[in-house]
C-alpha atoms as a PDB file:
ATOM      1  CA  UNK A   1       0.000   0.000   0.000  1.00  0.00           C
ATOM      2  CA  UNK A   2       1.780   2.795  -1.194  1.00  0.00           C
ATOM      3  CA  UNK A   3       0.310   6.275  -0.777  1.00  0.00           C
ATOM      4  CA  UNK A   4      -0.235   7.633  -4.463  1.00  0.00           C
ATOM      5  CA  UNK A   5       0.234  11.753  -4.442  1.00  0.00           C
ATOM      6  CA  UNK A   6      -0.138  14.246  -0.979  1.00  0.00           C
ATOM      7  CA  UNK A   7       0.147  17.709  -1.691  1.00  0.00           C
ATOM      8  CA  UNK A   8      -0.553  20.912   0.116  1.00  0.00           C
ATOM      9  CA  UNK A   9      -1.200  23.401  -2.787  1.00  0.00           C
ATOM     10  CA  UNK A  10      -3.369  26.976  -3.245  1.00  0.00           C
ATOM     11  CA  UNK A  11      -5.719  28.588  -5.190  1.00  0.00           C
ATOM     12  CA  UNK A  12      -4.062  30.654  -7.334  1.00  0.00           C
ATOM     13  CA  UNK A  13       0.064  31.294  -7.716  1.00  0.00           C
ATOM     14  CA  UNK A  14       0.547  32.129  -4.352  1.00  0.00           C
ATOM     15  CA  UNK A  15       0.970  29.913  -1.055  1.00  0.00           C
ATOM     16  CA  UNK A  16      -0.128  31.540   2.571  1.00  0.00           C
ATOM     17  CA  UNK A  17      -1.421  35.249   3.765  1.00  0.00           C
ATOM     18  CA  UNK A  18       0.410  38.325   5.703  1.00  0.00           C
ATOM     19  CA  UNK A  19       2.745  40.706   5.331  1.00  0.00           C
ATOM     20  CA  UNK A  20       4.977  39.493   8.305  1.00  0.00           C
ATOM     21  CA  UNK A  21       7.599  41.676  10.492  1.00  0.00           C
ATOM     22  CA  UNK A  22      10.025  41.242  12.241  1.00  0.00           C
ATOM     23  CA  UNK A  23      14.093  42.020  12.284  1.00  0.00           C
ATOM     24  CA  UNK A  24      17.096  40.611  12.566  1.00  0.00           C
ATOM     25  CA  UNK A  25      20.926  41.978  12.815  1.00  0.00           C
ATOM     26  CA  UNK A  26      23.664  40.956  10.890  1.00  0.00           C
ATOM     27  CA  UNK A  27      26.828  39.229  12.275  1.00  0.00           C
ATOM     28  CA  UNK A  28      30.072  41.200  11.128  1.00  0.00           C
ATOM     29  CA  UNK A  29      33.013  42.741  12.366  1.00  0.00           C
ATOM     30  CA  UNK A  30      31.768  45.334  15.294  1.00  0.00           C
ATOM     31  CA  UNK A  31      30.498  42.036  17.455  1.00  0.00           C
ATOM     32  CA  UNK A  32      26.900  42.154  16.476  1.00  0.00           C
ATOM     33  CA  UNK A  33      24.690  39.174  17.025  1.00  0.00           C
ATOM     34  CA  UNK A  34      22.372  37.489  15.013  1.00  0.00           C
ATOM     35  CA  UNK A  35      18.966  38.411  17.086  1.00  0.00           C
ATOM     36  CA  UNK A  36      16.881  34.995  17.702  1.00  0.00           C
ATOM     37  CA  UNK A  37      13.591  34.702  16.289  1.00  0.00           C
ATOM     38  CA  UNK A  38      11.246  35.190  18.833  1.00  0.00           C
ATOM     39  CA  UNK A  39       7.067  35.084  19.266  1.00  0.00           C
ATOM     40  CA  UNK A  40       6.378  38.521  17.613  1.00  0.00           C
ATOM     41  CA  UNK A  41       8.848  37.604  14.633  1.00  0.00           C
ATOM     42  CA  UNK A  42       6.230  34.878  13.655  1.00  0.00           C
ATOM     43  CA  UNK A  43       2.743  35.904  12.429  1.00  0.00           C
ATOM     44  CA  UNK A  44      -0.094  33.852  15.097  1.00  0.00           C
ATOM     45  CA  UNK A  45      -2.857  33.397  13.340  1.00  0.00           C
ATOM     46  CA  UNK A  46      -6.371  34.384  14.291  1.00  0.00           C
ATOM     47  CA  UNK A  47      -7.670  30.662  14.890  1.00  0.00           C
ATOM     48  CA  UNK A  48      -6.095  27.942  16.791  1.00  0.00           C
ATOM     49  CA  UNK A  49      -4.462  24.936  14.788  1.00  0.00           C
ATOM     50  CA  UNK A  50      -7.364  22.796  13.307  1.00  0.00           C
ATOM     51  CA  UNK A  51      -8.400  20.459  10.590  1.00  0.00           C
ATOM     52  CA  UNK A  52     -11.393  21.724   8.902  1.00  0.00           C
ATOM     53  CA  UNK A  53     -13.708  20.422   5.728  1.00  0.00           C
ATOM     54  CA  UNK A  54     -12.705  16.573   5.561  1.00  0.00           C
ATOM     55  CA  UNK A  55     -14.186  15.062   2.809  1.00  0.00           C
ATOM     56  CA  UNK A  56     -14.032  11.440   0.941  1.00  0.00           C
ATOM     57  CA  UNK A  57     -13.643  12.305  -2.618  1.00  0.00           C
ATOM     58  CA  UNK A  58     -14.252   9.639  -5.820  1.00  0.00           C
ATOM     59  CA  UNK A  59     -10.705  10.865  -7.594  1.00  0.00           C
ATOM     60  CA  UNK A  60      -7.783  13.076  -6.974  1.00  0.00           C
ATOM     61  CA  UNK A  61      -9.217  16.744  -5.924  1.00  0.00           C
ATOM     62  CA  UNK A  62      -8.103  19.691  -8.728  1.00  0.00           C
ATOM     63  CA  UNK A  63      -7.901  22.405  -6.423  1.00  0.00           C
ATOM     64  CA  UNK A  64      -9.437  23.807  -3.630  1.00  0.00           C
ATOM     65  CA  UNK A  65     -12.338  22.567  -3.282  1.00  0.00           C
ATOM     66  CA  UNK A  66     -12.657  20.771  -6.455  1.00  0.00           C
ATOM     67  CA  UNK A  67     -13.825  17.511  -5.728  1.00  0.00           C
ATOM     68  CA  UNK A  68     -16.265  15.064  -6.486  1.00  0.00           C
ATOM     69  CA  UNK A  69     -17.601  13.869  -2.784  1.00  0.00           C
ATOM     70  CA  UNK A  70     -18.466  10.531  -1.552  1.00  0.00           C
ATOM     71  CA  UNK A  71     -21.441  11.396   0.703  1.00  0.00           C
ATOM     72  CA  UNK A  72     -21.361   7.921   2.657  1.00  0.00           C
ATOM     73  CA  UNK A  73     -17.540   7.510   2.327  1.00  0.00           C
ATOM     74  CA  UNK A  74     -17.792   4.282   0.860  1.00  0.00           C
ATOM     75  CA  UNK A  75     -15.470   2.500  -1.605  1.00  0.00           C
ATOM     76  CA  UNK A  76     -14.808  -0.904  -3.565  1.00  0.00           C
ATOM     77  CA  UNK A  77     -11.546  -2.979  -2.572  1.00  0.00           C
ATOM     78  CA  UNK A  78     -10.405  -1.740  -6.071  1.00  0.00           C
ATOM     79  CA  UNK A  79     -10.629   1.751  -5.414  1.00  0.00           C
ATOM     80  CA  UNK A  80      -8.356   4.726  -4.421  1.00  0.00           C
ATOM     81  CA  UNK A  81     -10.044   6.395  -1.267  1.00  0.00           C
ATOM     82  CA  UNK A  82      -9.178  10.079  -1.289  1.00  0.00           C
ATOM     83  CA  UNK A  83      -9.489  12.302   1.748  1.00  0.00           C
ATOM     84  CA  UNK A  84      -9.119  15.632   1.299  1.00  0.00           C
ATOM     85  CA  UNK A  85      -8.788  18.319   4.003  1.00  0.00           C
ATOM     86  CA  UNK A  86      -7.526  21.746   5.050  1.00  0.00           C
ATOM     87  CA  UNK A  87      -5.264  22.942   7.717  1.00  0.00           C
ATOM     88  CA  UNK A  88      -6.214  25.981   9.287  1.00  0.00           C
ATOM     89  CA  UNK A  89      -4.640  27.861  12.104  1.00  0.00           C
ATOM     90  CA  UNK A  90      -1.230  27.656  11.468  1.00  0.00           C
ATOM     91  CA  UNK A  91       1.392  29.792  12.117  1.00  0.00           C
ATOM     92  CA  UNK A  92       4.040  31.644   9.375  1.00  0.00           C
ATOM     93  CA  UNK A  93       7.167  32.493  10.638  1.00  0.00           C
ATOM     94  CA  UNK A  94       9.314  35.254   9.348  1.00  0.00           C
ATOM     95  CA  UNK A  95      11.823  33.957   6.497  1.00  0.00           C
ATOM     96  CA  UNK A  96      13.080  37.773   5.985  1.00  0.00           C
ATOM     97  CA  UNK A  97      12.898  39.645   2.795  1.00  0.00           C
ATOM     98  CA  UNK A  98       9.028  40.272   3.449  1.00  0.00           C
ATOM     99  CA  UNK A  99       8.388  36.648   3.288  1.00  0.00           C
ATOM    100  CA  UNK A 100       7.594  33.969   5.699  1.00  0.00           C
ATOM    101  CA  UNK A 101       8.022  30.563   6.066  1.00  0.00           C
ATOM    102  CA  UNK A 102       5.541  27.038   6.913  1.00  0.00           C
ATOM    103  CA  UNK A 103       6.681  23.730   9.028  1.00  0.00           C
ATOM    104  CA  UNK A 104       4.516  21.156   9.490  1.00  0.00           C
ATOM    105  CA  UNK A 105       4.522  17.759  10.054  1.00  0.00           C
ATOM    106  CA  UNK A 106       1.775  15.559   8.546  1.00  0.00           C
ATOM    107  CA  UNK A 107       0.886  11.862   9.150  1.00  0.00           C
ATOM    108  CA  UNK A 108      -2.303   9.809   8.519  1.00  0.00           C
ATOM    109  CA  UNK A 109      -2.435   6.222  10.097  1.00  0.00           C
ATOM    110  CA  UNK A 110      -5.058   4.182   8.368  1.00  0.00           C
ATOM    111  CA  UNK A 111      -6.599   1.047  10.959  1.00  0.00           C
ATOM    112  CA  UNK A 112      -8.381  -1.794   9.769  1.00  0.00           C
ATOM    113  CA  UNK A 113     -11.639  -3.023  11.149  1.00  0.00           C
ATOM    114  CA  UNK A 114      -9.808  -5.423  12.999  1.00  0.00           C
ATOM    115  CA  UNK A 115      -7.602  -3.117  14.537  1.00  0.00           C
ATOM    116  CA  UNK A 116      -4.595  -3.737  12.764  1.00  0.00           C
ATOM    117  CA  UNK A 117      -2.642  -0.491  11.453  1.00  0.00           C
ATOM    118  CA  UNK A 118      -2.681  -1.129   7.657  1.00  0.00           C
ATOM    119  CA  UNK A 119      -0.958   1.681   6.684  1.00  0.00           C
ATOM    120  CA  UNK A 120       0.667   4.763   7.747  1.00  0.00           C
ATOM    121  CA  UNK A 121       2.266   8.201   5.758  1.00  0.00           C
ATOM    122  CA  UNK A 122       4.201  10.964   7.067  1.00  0.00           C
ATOM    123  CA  UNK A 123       5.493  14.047   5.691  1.00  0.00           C
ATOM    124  CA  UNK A 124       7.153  17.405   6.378  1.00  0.00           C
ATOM    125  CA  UNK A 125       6.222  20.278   4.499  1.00  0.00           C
ATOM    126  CA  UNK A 126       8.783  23.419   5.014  1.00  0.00           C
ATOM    127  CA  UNK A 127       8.248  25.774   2.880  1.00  0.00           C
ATOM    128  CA  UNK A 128       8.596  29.867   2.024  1.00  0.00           C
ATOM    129  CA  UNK A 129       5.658  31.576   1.579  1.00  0.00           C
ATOM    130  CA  UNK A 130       4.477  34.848   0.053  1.00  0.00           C
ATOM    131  CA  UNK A 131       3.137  37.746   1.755  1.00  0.00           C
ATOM    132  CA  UNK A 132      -0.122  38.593  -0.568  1.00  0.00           C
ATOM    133  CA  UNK A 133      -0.634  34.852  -0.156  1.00  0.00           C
ATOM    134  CA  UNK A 134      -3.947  33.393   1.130  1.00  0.00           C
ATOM    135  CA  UNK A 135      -3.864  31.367   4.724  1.00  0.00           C
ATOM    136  CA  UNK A 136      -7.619  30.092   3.753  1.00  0.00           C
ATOM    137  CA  UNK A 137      -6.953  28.549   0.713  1.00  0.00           C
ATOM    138  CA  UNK A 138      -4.922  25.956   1.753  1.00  0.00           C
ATOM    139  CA  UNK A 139      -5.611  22.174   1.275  1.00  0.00           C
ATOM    140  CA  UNK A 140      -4.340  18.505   1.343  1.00  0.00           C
ATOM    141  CA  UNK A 141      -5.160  15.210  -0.026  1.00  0.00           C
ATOM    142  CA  UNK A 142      -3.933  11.810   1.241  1.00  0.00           C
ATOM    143  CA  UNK A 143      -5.118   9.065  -0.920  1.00  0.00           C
ATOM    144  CA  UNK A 144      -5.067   4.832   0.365  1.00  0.00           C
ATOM    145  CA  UNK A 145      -5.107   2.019  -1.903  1.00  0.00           C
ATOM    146  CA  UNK A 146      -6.737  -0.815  -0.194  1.00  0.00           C
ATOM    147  CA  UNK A 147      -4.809  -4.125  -0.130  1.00  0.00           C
ATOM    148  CA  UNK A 148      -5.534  -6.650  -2.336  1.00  0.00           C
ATOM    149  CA  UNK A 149      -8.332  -8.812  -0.593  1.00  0.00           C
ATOM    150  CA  UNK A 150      -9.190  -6.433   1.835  1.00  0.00           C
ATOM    151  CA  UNK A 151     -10.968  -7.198   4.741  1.00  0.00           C
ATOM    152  CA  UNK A 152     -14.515  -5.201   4.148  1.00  0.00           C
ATOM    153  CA  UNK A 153     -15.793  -3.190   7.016  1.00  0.00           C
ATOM    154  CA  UNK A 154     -15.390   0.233   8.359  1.00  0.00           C
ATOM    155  CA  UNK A 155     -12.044   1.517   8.511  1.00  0.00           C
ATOM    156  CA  UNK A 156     -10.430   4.352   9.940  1.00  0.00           C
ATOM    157  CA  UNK A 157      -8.169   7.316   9.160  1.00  0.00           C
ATOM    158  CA  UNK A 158      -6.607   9.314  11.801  1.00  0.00           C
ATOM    159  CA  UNK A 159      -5.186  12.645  10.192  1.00  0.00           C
ATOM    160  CA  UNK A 160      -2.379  14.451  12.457  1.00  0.00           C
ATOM    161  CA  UNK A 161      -0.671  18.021  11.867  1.00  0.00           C
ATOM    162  CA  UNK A 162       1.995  19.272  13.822  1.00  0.00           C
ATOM    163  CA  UNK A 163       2.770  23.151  13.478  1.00  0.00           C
ATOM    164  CA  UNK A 164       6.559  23.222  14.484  1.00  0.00           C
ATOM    165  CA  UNK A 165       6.639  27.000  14.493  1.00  0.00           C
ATOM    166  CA  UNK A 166       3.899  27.156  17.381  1.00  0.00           C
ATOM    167  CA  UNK A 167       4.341  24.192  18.213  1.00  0.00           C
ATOM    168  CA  UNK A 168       0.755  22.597  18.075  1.00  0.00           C
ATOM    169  CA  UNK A 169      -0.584  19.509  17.149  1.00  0.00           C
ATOM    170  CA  UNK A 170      -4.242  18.493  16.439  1.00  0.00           C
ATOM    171  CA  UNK A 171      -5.562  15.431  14.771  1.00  0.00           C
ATOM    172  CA  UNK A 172      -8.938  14.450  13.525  1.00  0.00           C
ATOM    173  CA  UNK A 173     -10.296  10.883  12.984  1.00  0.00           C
ATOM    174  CA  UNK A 174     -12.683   9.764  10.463  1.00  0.00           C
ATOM    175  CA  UNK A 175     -14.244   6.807   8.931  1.00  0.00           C
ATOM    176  CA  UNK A 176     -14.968   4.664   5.539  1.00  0.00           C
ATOM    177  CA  UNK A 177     -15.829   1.469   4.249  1.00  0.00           C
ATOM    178  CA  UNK A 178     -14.772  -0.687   2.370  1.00  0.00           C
ATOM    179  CA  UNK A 179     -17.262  -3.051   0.540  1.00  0.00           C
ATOM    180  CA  UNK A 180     -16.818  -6.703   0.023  1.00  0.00           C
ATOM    181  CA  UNK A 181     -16.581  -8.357  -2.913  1.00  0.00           C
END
């Protein structure tokens, strides 16, 4: 079971939202430190860290929210399940040169119905952002190909994000099925 595409994309040619501030001194000659990041060089967002708008989707999502949903999350053994879903409430960090900068940590643990793990993915996304960018049109998609011979029943999908930068973590568990044959 290999996990076929994750990505964490935007509507549009631009990534997150903010004009962020902060400063920073050079290191040179005269003895100056480089000043340390702290709280008010990272933009907080508005919202705490969250998972918002899961949804089972029949193929690969095109965008943000460009999907076509599977109401009762229900798939064949044959099929791809796709779970799409947006991070919200993350924080941007300042990068310098007006931009800012992303780190989280994503993993989704998949668990039969007989309580067997069947599959789990992990990835970090780090990643500079642009100021004029926008934080709420943000999305992912994890996609699980069902073993051969699956075991029909309800499974379920426990989705985790980890904001390194405020150091947060939520998750948010959901379930499918898969039919048998």
């Amino acid at each position: 079971m290999d996990l076929e595409r994750r990505e964490f994309v935007a509507a549009g040619a631009t990534a997150l939202g903010g004009a962020l501030a902060g400063c920073s001194g050079d290191d040179d000659e005269n003895g100056n430190e480089e000043e340390t990041p702290t709280e008010a060089d990272n933009e907080q967002p508005d919202e705490p860290l969250g998972i918002d708008h899961v949804r089972f989707a029949a193929e690969e999502p095109s965008d943000y929210r460009e999907y076509e949903a599977v109401e009762n999350a229900t798939y064949t053994a044959d099929e791809v399940v796709w779970i799409y879903y947006e991070p919200v409430g993350f924080a941007v960090e300042d990068a310098g040169d007006g931009e800012g900068r992303i780190d989280l940590s994503l993993e989704l643990t998949v668990t039969e119905p007989s309580g067997t793990d069947s599959a789990s993915f992990d990835e970090e996304i780090e990643r500079e952002i642009l100021p004029e960018a926008n934080r709420d049109d943000q999305w992912l998609v994890w996609s699980y190909q069902p073993a051969t011979g699956a075991d029909p029943g309800e499974y379920t999908a426990e989705l985790t994000i980890v904001d390194q930068v405020a150091d947060e973590e939520v998750s948010e568990t959901v379930t499918f099925t898969i039919e048998g044959t």
